[in-house]
Structure formats: C-alpha cells, structure tokens
Protein backbone atom coordinates (compact mmCIF):
# COMPACT_ATOMS: atom_id res chain seq x y z
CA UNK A 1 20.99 -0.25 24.96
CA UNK A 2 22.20 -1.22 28.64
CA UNK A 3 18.92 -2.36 29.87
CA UNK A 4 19.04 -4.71 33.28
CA UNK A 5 18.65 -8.30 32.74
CA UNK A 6 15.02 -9.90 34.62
CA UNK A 7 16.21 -13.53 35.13
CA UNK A 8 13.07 -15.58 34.53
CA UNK A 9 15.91 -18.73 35.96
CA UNK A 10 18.31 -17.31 38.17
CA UNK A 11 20.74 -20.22 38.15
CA UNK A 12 22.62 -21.35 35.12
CA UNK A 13 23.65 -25.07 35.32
CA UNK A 14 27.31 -25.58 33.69
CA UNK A 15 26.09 -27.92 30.70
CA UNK A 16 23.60 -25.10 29.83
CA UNK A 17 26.57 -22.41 30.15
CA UNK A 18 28.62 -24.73 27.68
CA UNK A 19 25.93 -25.42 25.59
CA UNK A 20 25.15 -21.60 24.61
CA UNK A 21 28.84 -21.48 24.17
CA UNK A 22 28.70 -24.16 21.93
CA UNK A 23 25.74 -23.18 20.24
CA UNK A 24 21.78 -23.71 19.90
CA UNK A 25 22.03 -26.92 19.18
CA UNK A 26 23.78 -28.39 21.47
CA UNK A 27 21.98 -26.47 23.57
CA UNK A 28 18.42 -27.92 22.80
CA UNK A 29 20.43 -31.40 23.36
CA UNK A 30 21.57 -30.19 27.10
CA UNK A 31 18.52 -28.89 28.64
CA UNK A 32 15.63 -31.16 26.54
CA UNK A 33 14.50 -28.39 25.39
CA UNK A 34 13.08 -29.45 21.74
CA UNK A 35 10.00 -29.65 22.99
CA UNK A 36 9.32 -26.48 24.77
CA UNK A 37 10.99 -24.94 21.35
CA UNK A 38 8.45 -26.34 19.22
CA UNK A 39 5.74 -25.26 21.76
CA UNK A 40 7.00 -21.36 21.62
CA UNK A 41 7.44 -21.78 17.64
CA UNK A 42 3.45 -23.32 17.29
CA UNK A 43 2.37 -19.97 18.67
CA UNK A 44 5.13 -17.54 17.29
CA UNK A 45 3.68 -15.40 14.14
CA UNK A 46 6.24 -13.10 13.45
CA UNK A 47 9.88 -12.15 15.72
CA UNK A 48 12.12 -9.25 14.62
CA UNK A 49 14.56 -6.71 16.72
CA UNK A 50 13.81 -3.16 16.53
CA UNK A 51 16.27 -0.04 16.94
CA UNK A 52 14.68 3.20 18.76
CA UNK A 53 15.88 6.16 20.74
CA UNK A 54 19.10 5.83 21.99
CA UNK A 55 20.02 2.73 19.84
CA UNK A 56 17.82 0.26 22.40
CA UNK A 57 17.49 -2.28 20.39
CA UNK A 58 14.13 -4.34 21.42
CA UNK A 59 13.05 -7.51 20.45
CA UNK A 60 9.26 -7.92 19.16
CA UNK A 61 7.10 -11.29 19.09
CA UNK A 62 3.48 -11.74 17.79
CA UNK A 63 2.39 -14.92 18.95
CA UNK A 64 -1.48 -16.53 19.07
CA UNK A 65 -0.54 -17.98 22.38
CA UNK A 66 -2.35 -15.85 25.45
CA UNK A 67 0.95 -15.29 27.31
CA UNK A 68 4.59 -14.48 26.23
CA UNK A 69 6.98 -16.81 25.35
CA UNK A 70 10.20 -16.85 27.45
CA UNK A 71 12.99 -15.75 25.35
CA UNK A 72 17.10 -17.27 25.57
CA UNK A 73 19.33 -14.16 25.98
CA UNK A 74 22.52 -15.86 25.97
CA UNK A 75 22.31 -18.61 28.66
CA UNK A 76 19.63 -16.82 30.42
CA UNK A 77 16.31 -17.70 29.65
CA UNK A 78 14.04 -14.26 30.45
CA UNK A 79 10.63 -13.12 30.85
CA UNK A 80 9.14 -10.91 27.76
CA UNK A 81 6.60 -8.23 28.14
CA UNK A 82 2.81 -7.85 27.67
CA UNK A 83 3.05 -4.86 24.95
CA UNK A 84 -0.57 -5.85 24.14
CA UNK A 85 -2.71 -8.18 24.83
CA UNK A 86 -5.67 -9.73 22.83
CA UNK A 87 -8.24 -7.43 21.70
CA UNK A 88 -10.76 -6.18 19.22
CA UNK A 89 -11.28 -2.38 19.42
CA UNK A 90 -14.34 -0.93 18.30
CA UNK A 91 -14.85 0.50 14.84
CA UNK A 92 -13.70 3.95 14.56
CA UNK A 93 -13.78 6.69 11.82
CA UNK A 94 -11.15 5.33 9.12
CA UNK A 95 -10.17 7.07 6.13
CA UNK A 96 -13.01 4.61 4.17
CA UNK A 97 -16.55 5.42 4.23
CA UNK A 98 -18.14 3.23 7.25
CA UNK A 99 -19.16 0.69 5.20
CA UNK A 100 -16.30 -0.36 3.88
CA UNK A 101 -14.53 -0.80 7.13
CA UNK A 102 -14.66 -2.74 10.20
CA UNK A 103 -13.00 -3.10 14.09
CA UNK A 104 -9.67 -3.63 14.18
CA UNK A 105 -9.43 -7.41 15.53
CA UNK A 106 -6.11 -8.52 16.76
CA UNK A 107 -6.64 -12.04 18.17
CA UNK A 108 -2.45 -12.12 18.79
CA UNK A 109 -0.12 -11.15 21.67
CA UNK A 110 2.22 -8.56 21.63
CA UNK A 111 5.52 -9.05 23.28
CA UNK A 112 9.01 -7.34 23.69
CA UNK A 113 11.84 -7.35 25.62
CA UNK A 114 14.74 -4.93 25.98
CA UNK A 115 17.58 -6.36 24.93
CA UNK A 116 21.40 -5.06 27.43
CA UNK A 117 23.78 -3.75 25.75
CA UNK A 118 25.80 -6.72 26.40
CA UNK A 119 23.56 -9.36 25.06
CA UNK A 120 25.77 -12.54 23.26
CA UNK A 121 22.58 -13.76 21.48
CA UNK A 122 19.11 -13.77 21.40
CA UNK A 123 16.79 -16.55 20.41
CA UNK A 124 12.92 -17.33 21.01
CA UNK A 125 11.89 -20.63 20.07
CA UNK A 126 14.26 -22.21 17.82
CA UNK A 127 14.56 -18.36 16.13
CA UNK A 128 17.83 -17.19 16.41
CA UNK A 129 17.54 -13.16 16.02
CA UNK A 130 20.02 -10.99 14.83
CA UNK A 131 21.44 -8.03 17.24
CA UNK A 132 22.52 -4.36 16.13
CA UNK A 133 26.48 -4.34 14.76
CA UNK A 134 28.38 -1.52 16.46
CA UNK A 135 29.72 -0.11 13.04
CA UNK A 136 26.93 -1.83 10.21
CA UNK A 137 28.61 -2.04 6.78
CA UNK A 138 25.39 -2.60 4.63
CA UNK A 139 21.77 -1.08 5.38
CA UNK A 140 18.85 -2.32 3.12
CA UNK A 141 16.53 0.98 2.54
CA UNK A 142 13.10 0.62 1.24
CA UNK A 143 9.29 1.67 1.81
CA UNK A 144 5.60 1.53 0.14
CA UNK A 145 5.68 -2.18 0.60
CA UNK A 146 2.42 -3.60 1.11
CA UNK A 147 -0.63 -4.20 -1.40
CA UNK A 148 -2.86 -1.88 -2.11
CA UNK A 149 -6.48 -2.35 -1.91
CA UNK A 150 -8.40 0.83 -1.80
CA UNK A 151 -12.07 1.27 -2.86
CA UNK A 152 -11.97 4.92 -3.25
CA UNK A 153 -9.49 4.79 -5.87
CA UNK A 154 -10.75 1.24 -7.75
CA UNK A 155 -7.25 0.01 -7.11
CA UNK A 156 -7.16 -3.69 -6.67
CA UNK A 157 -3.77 -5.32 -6.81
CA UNK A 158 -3.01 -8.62 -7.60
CA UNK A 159 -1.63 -9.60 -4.09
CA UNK A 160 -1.40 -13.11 -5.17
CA UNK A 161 0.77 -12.10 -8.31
CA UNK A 162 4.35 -11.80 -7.85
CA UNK A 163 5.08 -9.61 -10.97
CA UNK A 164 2.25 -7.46 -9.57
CA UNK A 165 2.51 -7.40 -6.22
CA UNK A 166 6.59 -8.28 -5.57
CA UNK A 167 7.23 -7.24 -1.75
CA UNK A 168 7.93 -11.14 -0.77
CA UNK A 169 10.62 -11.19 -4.16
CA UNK A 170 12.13 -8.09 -2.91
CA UNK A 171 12.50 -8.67 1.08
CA UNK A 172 14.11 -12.20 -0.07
CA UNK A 173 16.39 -10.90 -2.28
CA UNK A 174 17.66 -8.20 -0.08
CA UNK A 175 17.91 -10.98 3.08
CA UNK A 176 20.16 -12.56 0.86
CA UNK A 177 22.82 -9.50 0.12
CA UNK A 178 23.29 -9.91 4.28
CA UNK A 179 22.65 -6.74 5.45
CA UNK A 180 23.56 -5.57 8.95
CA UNK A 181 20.72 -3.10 9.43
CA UNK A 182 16.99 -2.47 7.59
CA UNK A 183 15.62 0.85 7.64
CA UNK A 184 11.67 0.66 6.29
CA UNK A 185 11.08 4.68 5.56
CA UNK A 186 6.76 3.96 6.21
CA UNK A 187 3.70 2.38 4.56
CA UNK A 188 3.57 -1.07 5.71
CA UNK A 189 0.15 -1.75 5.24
CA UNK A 190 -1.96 -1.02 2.28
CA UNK A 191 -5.10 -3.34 2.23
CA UNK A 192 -7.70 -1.54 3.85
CA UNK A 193 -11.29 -2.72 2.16
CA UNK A 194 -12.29 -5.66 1.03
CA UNK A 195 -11.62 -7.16 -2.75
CA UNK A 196 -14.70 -7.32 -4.97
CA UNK A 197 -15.58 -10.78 -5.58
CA UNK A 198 -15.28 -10.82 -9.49
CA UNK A 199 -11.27 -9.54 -9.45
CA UNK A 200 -9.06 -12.43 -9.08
CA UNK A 201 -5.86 -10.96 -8.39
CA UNK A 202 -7.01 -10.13 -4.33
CA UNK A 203 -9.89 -11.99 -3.99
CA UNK A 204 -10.34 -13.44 -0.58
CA UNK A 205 -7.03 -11.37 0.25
CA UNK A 206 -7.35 -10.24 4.07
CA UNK A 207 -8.66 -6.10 4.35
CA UNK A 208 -8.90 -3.94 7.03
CA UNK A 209 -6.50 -3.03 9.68
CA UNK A 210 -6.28 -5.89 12.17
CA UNK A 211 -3.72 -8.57 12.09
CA UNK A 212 -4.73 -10.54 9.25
CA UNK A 213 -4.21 -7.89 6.90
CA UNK A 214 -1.20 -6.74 8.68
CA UNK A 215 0.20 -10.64 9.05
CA UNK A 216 -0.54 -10.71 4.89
CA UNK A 217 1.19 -7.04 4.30
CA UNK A 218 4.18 -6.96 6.22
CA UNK A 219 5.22 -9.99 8.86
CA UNK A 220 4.34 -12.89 6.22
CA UNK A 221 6.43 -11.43 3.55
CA UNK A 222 8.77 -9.72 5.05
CA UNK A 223 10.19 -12.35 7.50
CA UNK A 224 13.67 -13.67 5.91
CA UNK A 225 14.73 -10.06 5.88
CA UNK A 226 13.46 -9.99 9.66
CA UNK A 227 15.35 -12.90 10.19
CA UNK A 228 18.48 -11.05 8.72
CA UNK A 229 18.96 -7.75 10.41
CA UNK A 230 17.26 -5.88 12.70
CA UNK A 231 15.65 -3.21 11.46
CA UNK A 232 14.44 0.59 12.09
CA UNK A 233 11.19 1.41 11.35
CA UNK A 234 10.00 5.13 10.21
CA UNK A 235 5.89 5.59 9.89
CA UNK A 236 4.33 6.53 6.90
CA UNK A 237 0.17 7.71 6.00
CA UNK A 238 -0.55 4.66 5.88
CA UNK A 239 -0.09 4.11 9.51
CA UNK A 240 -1.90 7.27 10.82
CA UNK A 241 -4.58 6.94 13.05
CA UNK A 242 -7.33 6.96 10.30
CA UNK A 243 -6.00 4.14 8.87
CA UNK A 244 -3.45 1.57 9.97
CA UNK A 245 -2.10 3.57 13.17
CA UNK A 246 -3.86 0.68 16.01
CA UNK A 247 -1.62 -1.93 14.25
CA UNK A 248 1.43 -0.01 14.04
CA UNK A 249 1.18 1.25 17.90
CA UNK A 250 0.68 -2.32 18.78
CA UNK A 251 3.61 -3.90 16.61
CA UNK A 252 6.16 -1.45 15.55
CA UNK A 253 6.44 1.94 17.12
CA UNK A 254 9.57 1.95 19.52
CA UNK A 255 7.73 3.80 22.59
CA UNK A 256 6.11 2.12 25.16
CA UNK A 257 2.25 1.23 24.68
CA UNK A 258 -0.02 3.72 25.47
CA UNK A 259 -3.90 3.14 25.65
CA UNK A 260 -4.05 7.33 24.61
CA UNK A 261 -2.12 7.12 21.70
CA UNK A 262 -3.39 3.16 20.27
CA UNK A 263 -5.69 5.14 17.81
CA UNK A 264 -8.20 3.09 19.34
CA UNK A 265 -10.15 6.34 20.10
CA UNK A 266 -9.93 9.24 17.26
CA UNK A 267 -10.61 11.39 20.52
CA UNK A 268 -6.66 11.13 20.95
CA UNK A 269 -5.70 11.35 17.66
CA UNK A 270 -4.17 14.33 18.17
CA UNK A 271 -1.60 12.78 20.08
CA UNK A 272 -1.53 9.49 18.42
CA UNK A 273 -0.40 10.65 15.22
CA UNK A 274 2.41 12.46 16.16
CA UNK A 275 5.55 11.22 17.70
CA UNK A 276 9.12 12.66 19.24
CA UNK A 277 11.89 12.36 16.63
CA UNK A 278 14.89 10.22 17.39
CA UNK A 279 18.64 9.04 16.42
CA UNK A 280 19.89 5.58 15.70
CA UNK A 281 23.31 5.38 15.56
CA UNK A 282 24.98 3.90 12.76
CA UNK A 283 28.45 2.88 13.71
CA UNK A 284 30.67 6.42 15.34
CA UNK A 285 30.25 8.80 12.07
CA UNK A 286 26.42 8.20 11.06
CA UNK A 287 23.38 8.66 12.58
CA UNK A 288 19.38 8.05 11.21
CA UNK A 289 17.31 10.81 12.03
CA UNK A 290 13.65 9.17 12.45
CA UNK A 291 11.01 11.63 11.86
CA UNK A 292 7.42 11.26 11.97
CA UNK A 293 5.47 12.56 8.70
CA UNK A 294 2.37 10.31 9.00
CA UNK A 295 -0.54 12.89 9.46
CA UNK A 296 1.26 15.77 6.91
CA UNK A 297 -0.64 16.84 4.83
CA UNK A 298 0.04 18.53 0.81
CA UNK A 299 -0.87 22.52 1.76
CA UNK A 300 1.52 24.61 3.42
CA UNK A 301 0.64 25.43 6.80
CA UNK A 302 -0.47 28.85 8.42
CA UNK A 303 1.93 29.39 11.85
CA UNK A 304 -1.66 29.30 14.16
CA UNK A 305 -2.32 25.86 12.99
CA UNK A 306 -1.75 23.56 15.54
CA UNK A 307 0.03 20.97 13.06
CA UNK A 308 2.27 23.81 12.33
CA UNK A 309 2.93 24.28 16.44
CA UNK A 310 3.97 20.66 16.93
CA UNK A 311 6.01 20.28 13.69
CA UNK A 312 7.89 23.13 14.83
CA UNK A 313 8.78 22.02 17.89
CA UNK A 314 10.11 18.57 16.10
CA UNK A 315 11.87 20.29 13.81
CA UNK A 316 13.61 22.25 16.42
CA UNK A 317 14.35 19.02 18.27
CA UNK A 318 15.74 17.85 14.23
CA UNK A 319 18.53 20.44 14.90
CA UNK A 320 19.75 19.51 18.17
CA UNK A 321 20.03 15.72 16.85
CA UNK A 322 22.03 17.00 14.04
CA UNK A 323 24.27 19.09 16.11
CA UNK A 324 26.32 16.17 17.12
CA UNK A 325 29.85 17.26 16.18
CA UNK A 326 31.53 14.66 13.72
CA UNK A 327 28.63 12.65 12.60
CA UNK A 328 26.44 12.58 9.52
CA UNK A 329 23.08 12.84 10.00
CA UNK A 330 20.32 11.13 7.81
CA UNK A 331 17.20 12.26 8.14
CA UNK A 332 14.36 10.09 7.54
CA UNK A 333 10.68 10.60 7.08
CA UNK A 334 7.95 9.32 4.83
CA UNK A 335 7.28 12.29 2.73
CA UNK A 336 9.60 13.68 0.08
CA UNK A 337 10.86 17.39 0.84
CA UNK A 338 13.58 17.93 -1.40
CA UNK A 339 11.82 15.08 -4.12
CA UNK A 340 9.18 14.88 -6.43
CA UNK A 341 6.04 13.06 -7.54
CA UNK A 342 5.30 12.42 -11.29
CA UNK A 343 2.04 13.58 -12.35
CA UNK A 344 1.31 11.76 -16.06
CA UNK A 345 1.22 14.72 -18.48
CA UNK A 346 2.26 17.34 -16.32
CA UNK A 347 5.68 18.54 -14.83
CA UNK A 348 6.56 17.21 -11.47
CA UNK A 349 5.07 17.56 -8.44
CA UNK A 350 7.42 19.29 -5.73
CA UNK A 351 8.45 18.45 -2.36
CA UNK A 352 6.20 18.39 0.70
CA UNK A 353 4.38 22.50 1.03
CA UNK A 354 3.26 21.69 4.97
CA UNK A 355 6.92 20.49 5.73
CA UNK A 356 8.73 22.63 3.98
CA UNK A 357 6.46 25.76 5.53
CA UNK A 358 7.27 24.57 8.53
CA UNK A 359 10.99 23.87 7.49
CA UNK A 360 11.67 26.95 6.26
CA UNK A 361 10.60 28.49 10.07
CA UNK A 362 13.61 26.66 11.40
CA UNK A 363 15.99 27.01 8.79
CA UNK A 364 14.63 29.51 6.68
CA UNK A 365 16.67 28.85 2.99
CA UNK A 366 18.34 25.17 3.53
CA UNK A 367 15.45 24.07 5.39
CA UNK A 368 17.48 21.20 7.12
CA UNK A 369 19.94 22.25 9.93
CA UNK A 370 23.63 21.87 8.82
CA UNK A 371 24.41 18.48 10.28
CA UNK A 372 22.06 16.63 8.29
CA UNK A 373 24.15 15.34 4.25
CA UNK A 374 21.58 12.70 3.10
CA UNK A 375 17.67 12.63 3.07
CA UNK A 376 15.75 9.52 2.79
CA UNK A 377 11.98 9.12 1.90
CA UNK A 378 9.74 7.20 0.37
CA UNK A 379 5.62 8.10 -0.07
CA UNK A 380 6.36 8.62 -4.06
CA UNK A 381 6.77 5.09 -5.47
CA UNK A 382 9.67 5.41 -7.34
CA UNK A 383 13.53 5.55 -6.57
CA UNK A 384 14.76 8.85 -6.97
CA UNK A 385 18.71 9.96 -6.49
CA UNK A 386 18.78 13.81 -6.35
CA UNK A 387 22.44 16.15 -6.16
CA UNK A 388 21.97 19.83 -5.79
CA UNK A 389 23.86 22.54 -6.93
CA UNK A 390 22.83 24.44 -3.99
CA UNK A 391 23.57 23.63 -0.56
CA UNK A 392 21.02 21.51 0.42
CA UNK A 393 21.70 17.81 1.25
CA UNK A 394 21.04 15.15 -1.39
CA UNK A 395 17.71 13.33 -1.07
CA UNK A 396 16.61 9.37 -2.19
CA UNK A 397 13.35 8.51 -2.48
CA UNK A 398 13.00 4.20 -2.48
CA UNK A 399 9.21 3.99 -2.53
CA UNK A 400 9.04 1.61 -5.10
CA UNK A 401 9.16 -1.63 -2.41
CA UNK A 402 5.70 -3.24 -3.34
CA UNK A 403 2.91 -1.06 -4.00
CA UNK A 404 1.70 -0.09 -7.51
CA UNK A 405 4.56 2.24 -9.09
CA UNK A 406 4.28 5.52 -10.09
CA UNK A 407 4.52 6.57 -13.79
CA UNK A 408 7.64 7.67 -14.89
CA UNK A 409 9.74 11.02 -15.05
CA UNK A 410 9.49 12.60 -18.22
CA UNK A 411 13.73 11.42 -19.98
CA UNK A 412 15.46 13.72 -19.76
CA UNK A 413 14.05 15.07 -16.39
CA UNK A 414 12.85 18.86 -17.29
CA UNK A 415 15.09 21.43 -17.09
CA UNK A 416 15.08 24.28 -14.25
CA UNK A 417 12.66 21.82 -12.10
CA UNK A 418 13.24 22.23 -8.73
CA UNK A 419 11.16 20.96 -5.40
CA UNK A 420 11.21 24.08 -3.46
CA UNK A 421 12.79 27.50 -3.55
CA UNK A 422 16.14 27.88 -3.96
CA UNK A 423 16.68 24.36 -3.97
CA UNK A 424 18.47 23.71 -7.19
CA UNK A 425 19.04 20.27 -9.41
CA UNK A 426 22.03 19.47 -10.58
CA UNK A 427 21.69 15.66 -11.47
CA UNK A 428 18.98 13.36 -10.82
CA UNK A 429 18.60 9.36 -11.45
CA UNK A 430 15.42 8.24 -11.03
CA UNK A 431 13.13 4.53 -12.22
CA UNK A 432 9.65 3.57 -11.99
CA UNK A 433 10.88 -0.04 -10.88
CA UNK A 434 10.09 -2.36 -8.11
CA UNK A 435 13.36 -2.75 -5.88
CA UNK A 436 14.78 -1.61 -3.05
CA UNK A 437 18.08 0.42 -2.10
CA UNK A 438 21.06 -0.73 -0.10
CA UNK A 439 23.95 1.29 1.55
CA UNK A 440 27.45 0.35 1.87
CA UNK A 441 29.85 1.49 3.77
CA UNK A 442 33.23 2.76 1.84
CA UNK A 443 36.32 2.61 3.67
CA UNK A 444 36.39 6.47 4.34
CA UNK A 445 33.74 6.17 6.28
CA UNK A 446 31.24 7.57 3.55
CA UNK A 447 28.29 5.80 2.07
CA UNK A 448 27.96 4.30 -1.19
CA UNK A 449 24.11 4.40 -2.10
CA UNK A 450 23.36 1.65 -4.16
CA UNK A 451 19.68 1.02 -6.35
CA UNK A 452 18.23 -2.20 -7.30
CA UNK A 453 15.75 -4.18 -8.77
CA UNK A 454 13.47 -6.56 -7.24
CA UNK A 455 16.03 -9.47 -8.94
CA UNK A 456 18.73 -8.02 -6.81
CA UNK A 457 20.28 -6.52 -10.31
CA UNK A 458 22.08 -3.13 -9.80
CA UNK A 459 21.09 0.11 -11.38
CA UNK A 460 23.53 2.74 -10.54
CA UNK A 461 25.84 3.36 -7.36
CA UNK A 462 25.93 6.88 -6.43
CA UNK A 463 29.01 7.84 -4.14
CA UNK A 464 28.98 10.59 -1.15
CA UNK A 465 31.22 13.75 -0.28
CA UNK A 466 29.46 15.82 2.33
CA UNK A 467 26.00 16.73 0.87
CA UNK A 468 26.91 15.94 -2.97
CA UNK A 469 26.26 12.68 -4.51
CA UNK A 470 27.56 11.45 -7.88
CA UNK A 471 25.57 8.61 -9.82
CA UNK A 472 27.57 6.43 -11.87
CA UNK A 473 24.18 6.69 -14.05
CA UNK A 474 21.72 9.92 -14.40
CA UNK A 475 18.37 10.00 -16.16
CA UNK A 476 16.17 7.30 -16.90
CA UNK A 477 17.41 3.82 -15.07
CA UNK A 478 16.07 0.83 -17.12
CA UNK A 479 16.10 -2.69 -15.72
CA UNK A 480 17.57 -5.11 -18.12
C-alpha cells in the first residue's frame, strides 16, 4: 500500500489520540462527534475497501451528498477523493435495442481514498471498515450475482423472491463464516431493461445501468459481506462497455478514473473494455492473478485481429506475474478456459475458443505459464471443481452466486470430455446450486477449496498439491 497520509486536521488533541486507542466509541464521546457521524451516515449508500495492483488497498464510498465525506484513518481524520462526481451521461449504444434502454443516471458521489500501508483503522461515519490481513486464512469466492432482467432472452427473475433470486441469502451467509478477503470473479449487474408490468416477481424492480439498478444488484445486497472483508473485484460481460461498464468504471475498477475509458462514449470503447492485468497478494506464498475477460468473445481469434493483439500482450504480462519464484499463482478471469458450460441435451460446451487461441500463442500446449496451480472463473452458473490428468492447473468455476442457474451436467459427467486439446479430465465435481465457494488456508500453506450452498451447508472440500486437486466428493453434488 504505503500511500502518504493528506491530514484534513493536522493536530491530534490527546483525548482524541486515547480515544481511537480506546475505540470508536469512546471516541464519538471525546470529540462530539455523534452528530457529524450521523450526518456522513444520512448520505453514505454503500462503503467497502478494494485490493488492486500492488496490494493498495483503497477505500470506496457512494454517498448522495455533493461532496466527500471526511474519513477517520486511525486518529486522523482525512480528506477523500472526487472519483466521480454527479452525472447523467447520454444514452449510448447498449447491448439492448434503443428502446429498451436509457442514459446512465448516477445522481451519487464517488469517493476513495488510498489507504498507507500502516493504517490502524479505518472508519467513515460510524462504519468501521475492514483492512487487508497480511497472511488471509479464509477468502469467500463467488460471481454471477445480480438479477437478471433481459428482454432479448424473456428472462424475468423474481428479484423480490429469495428462493429465486438468493444473492442477499448468500452474501449474508458468507459475512457470517468471517472471511478475511472476498474475491467477486465478474457480473455484478444483471438488470438491464425494464420488467413488464404483468410479471410480479420484478415488477417495479430498478433496470438499466445507472445507480439504482446497480444500488439494487450489488451494494444493497451485498453490504454485510462488504462490511466483512475487503474484497477484490475481477470484471465480467456484464460490465463491458455495452452494458454495465459506466457503473463499474465509476464504482469498482481499481485504476484511477478516466473520462476515455468511463464507457460514456462507445468511441473509446476500445480502450474501455480492456484493462492491464494485476497481482494481489495473498499472504507470502499466494498471489490472485486479476485478468480482464469482459469483451471476449466465444470464436477463436485470427492473430490480425486486434482483440487477438491486446490479449496477447496481457497474456504475456500473465507470465511475468507468475514468474514470481515461490508463490502460487491464481489466475482469475470471468470466462471459463479449462471449464465447461452445460448445453440441455447436448455434451458440454468447452472452455473459452478466443482465450484459449490466444493462450495457446503464449504457451502453446498448457496454455497457462508454469507459475499459475489454480484457475478461478465464473460466467457458467454453476460450481465446477475440475483435476486433470495432464499438466494443466485445476480450474473452479463458482458462477452460481445469484443469477438463474444453469442446467445440470449430465451424472456421471461424459467420459473422454475435455475443454480444450490436450487438456485431460481426471475428476470433476460439479452442482447446479445457488452458493458460493470459500478458501481456507491449511497449515502447509496450501488451500483447501471449499463449496457451499446458499444455507452456508458444505458440499465437498477439495484439497491442493501443486496443480492437482482431490474432492472429498466427485460427480453430481446434491444439496440436502
């Protein structure tokens, strides 16, 4: 982190030293600040701490007030950041026909500040936040959160239903195991037009892709596991510039704000929807790879195409993250490479063809570099555990975190299946089951990888060596 402190109050009077010793509430008693709290917490939508490049761990606040709130960083009290200010941006081309969308209106402030690398605590308001953990013992995995609502494909889900729609059940369970770190593997936001009138289940639910429908998909539902760790967030389609990508520049992507690349104008899109790939340490031995998938598409791609160029180049970059001696990399990105998708009737889809093309120019038969054990994605909404007989790392997929699940894997899983050459299954567990996945830290310094249900009720623990995993349960997992 290491970032310089900006004292909004330079001095420090000694009852406001001891009471941030002593904690927040004696400090509200000391300085009379009650008040001011419930002033900063009137305006305050949503507060969380992201991890980025370089583990800088920043902290994030949507508030309705026109200026940012002053945050308590230990017994400093600092100045936050305009990240972006009040604004509706003109309609652009979406992925929806014209009339079904609308501009993006974000009547809410966007704040951060950088949090040093020797921060005690962080508060804003009467929010105490949670800070990174040198050496996290639990990380809470999951993606494909938010409710879909998408006219082209007469999908309307019940929103309002928690047995349909199960996102706020799921982030409140997983709060509750107490994890250290959250890593959301893309596809926040998934209510993009409006619900006819005559379906019940989302009627009057918030659509488009300003803040109400982001506020209803992600920061509403997803605050006590906000509350609980800080989290690292990886993009998914859903937040490409076509669709959700002006929301996620403004809230969640690490970099600093950029007019260029807001998706406010699809003139930049080329640059908006592609982004540098970075490490966030995970104590001294791990590391997450974060790797932006959000415009790839399902064909392979020819080595002109300019997708192809800049994918490349990523890639490239993949390896020299990965070359860290001693640590095991994760790599993260939204769509599955070495997973599948279930097609109803059919045999399973296989892993990404314009990543893997591209893949397979970098490291032409184990398509990841050598430093990377463990692959995480979501996109396919389903959990998926995957070992390999070959020597290619083993891959999750937890993209069953909210939206409408995917149908099943044929049980058993069909033999000689395999999601791309050369890459051969040996085991594979696998649900079509809301929940989320969590891992734990063993004390040899590997991961245990751990599935559950939205109910917090656990469906098989699958233990690391190297780039082999081992699944107390293959096959079908059924929730009891």
């Amino acid at each position: 982190m290491g970032a310089t402190k900006q004292l909004r109050h330079n001095t420090v009077s000694p009852a406001l030293a001891l009471a941030s010793a002593l904690g927040m509430s004696l400090l509200v008693a000391a300085c009379g600040g009650s008040d001011s709290n419930r002033s900063v917490d009137a305006g305050v939508k949503a507060a969380w701490v992201v991890v980025g490049s370089n583990n800088q761990a920043t902290v994030r606040v949507i508030t309705s007030d026109a200026s940012c709130p002053e945050i308590l960083d230990g017994a400093d009290y600092m100045a936050m950041t305009l990240r972006a200010a009040t604004a509706t941006a003109a309609q652009r081309p979406t992925a929806s026909a014209a009339a079904d969308s609308k501009p993006s209106a974000f009547p809410v402030t966007a704040c951060e500040y950088k949090v040093p690398a020797d921060s005690s605590g962080i508060s804003v308001g009467s929010r105490s936040l949670p800070l990174p953990k040198k050496a996290p013992q639990r990380v809470v995995v999951l993606a494909d959160t938010g409710c879909r609502l998408k006219k082209a494909d007469n999908a309307w889900q019940a929103c309002a239903d928690g047995d349909a729609w199960p996102f706020p059940e799921i982030a409140s369970t997983a709060a509750a195991m107490q994890p250290d770190l959250v890593v959301h593997i893309g596809d926040y936001h998934y209510r993009e037009n409006a619900c006819p009138a005559d379906i019940g289940g989302c009627k009057d639910s918030p659509w488009g892709y300003g803040w109400d429908a982001w506020q209803a998909d992600l920061f509403q539902p997803a605050a006590p596991l906000m509350a609980a760790a800080p989290w690292v967030m990886v993009r998914g389609n859903h937040e490409e510039c076509a669709r959700a990508g002006q929301g996620w520049f403004r809230f969640l992507d690490t970099q600093p704000f950029d007019a260029k690349r807001s998706c406010d104008d699809p003139a930049n899109d080329g640059l908006g929807n592609f982004s540098d790939p970075y490490a966030v340490a995970v104590g001294a031995d791990t590391q997450v790879i974060v790797f932006d998938s959000s415009k790839a598409g399902r064909a392979a791609l020819p080595i002109s195409d300019p997708q192809f160029i800049k994918y490349q180049a990523q890639f490239q970059t993949v390896n020299r993250l990965a070359a860290k001696a001693g640590v095991n990399s994760i790599f993260t990105n939204h769509h599955p490479i070495l997973g599948f998708a279930p097609l109803a009737g059919a045999a399973p889809a296989p892993g990404n063809a314009a990543l893997l093309s591209v893949m397979q120019s970098v490291n032409p038969t184990a398509f990841y570099p050598a430093g990377v054990k463990t692959a995480i994605h979501g996109h396919v909404h389903d959990f998926q555990a995957i070992n390999f007989s070959s020597n290619h790392p083993a891959t999750f997929v937890s993209g069953n975190g909210g939206d409408n699940l995917d149908v099943n894997f044929a049980d058993p899983f069909p033999a000689n299946t395999n999601p791309a050459p050369g890459a051969i299954v040996d085991k594979i567990a696998h649900t079509s089951s809301f929940g989320f996945m969590v891992m734990d830290r063993q004390s040899d310094g590997t991961w245990a990888y751990k599935a559950y249900t939205r109910k917090g009720q656990l469906l098989t623990t699958c233990l690391q060596n190297a780039n082999n995993i081992s699944c107390d349960k293959t096959g079908y997992l059924a929730p009891n």
